[in-house]
N, C-alpha and C. Protein backbone atom coordinates (compact mmCIF):
# COMPACT_ATOMS: atom_id res chain seq x y z
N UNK A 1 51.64 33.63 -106.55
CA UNK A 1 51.71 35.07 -106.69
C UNK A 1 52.82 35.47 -107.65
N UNK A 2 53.70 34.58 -107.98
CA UNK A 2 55.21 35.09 -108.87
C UNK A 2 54.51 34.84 -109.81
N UNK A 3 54.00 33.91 -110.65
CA UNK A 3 53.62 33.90 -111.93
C UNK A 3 52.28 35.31 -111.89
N UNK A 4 51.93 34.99 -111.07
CA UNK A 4 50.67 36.64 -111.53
C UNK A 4 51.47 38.06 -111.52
N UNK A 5 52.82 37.84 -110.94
CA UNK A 5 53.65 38.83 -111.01
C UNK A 5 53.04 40.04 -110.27
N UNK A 6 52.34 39.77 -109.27
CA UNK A 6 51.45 40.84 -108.23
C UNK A 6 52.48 41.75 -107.62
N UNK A 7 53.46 42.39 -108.27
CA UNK A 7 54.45 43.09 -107.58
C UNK A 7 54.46 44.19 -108.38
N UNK A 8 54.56 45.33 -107.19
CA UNK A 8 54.49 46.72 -107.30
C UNK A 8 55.69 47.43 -107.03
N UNK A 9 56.49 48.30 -107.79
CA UNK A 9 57.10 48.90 -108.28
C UNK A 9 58.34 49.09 -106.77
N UNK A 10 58.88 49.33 -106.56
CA UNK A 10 59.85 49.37 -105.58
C UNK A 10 60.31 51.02 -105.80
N UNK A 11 59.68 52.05 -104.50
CA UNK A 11 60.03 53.27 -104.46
C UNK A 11 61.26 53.18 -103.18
N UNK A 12 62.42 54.18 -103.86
CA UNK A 12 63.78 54.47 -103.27
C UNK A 12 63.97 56.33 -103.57
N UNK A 13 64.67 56.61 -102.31
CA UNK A 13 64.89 57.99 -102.34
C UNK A 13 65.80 58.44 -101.55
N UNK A 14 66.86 59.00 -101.59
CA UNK A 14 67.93 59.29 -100.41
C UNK A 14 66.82 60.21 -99.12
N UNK A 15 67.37 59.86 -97.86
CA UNK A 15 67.19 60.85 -97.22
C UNK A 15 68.38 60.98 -96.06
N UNK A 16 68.53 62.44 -95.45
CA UNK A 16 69.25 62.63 -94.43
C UNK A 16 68.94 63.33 -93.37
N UNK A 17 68.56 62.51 -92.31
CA UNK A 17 67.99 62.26 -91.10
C UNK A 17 69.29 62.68 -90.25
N UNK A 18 69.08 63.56 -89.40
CA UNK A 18 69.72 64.29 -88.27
C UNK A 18 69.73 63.46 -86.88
N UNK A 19 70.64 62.95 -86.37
CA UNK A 19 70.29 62.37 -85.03
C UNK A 19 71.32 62.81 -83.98
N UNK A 20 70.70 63.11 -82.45
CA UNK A 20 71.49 63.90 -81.93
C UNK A 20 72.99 63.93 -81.24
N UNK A 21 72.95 62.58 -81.59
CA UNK A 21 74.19 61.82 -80.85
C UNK A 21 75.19 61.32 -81.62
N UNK A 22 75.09 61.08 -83.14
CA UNK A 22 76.14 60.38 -84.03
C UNK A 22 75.98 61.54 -85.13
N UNK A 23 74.86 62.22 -85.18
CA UNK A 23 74.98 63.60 -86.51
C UNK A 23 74.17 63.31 -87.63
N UNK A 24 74.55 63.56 -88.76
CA UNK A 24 73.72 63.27 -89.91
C UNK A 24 73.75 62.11 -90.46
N UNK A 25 73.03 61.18 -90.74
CA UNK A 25 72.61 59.63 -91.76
C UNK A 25 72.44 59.73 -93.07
N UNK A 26 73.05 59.66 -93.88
CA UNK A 26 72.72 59.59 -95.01
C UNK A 26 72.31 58.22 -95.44
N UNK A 27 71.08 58.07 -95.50
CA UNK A 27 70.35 57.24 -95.68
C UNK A 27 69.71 56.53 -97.20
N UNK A 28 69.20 55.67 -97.56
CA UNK A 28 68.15 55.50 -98.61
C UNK A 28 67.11 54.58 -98.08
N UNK A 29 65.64 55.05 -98.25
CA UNK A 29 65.09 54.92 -97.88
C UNK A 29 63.85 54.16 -99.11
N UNK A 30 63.97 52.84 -99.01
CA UNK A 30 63.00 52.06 -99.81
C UNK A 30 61.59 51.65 -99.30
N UNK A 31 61.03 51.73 -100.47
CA UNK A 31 59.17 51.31 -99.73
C UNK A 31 58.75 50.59 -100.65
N UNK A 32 58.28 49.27 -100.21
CA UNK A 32 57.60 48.18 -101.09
C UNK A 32 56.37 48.16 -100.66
N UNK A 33 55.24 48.16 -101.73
CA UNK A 33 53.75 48.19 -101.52
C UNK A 33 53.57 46.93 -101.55
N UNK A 34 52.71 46.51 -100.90
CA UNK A 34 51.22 45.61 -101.49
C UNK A 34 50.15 45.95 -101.49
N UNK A 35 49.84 45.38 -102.89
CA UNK A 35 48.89 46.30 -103.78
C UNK A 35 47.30 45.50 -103.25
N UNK A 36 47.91 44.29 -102.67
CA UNK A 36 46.85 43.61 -102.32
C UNK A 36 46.12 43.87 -100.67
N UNK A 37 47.01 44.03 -100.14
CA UNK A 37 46.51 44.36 -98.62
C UNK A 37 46.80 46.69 -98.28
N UNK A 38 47.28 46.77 -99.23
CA UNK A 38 47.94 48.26 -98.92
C UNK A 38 49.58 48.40 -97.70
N UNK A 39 49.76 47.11 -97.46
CA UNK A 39 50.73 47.68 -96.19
C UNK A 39 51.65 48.19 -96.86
N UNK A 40 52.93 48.57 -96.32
CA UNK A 40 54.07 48.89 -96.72
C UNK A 40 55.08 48.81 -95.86
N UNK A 41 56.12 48.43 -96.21
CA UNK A 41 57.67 47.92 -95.90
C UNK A 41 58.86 48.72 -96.37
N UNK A 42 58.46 49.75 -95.11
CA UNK A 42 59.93 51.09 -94.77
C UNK A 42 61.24 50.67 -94.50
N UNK A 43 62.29 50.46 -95.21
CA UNK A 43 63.52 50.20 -94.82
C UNK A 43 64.17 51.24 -94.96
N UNK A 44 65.26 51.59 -93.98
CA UNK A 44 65.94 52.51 -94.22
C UNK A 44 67.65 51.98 -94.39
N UNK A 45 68.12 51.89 -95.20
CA UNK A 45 69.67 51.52 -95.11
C UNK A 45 70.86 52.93 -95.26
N UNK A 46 71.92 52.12 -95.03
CA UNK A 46 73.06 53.20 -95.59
C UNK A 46 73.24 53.27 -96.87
N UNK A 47 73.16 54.48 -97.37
CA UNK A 47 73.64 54.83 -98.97
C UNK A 47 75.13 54.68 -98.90
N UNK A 48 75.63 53.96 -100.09
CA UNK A 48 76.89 53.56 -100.88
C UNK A 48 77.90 54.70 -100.40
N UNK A 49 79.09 54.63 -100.27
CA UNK A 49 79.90 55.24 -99.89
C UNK A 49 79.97 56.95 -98.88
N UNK A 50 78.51 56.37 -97.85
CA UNK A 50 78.52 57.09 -96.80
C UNK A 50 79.05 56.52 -95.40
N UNK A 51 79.20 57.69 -94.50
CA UNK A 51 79.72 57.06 -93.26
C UNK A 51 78.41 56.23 -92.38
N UNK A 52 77.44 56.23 -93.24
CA UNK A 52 76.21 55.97 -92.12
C UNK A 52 76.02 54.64 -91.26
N UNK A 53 76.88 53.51 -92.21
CA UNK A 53 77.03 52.09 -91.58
C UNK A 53 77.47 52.18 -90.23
N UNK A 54 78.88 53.04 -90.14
CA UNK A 54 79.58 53.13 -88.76
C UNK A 54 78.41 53.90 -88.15
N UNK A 55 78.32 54.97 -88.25
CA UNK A 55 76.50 55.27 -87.14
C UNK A 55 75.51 54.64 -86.86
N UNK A 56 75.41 53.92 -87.55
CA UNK A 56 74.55 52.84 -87.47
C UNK A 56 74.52 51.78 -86.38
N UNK A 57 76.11 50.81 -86.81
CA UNK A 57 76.46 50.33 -85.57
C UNK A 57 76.87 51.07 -84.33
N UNK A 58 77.34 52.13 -83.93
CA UNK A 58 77.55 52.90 -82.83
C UNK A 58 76.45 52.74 -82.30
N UNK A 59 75.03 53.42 -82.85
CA UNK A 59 73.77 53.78 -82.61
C UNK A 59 73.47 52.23 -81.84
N UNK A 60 73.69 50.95 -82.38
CA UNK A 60 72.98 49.55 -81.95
C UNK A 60 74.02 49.34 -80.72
N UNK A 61 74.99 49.79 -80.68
CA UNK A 61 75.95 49.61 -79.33
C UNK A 61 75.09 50.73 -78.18
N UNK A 62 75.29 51.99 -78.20
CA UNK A 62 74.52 52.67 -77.51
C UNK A 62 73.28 52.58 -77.17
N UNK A 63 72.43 51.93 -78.17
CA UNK A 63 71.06 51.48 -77.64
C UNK A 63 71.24 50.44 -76.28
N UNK A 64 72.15 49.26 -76.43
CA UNK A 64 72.55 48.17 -75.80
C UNK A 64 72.47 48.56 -74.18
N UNK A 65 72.96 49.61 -74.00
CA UNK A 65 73.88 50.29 -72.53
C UNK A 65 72.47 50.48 -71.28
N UNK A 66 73.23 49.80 -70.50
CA UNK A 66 72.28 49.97 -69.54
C UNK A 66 72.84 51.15 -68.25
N UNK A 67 71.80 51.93 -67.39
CA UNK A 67 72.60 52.71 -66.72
C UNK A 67 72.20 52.77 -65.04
N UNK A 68 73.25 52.54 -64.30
CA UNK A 68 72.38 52.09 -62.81
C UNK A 68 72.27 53.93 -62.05
């Protein structure tokens, strides 16, 4: 597939997603096609010199918590 070079264009776009417990994400949000099956591969990361990493991990600690 690398030599047929079957690769489709790599779409990126900031977004900022509201969440109710850590606040706003400033996010970027990449989508890789395949052109061959149609799926697609939503990643969302932290954009470059935002606070969103630390929300991020908070967010994976708070998911963790269990409550009796």
């Amino acid at each position: 597939m690398w030599e047929e070079q079957a690769v489709a264009a790599l779409s990126s776009t900031p977004k900022l997603i509201h969440h109710p417990v850590v606040g706003d994400l400033d996010l970027q949000c990449d989508v890789v096609l395949s052109p061959a099956t149609g799926h697609r591969l939503i990643i969302f990361r932290s954009r470059v010199g935002s606070d969103a990493i630390d929300k991020l991990g908070l967010l994976s600690v708070l998911g963790q918590q269990t409550f009796d």
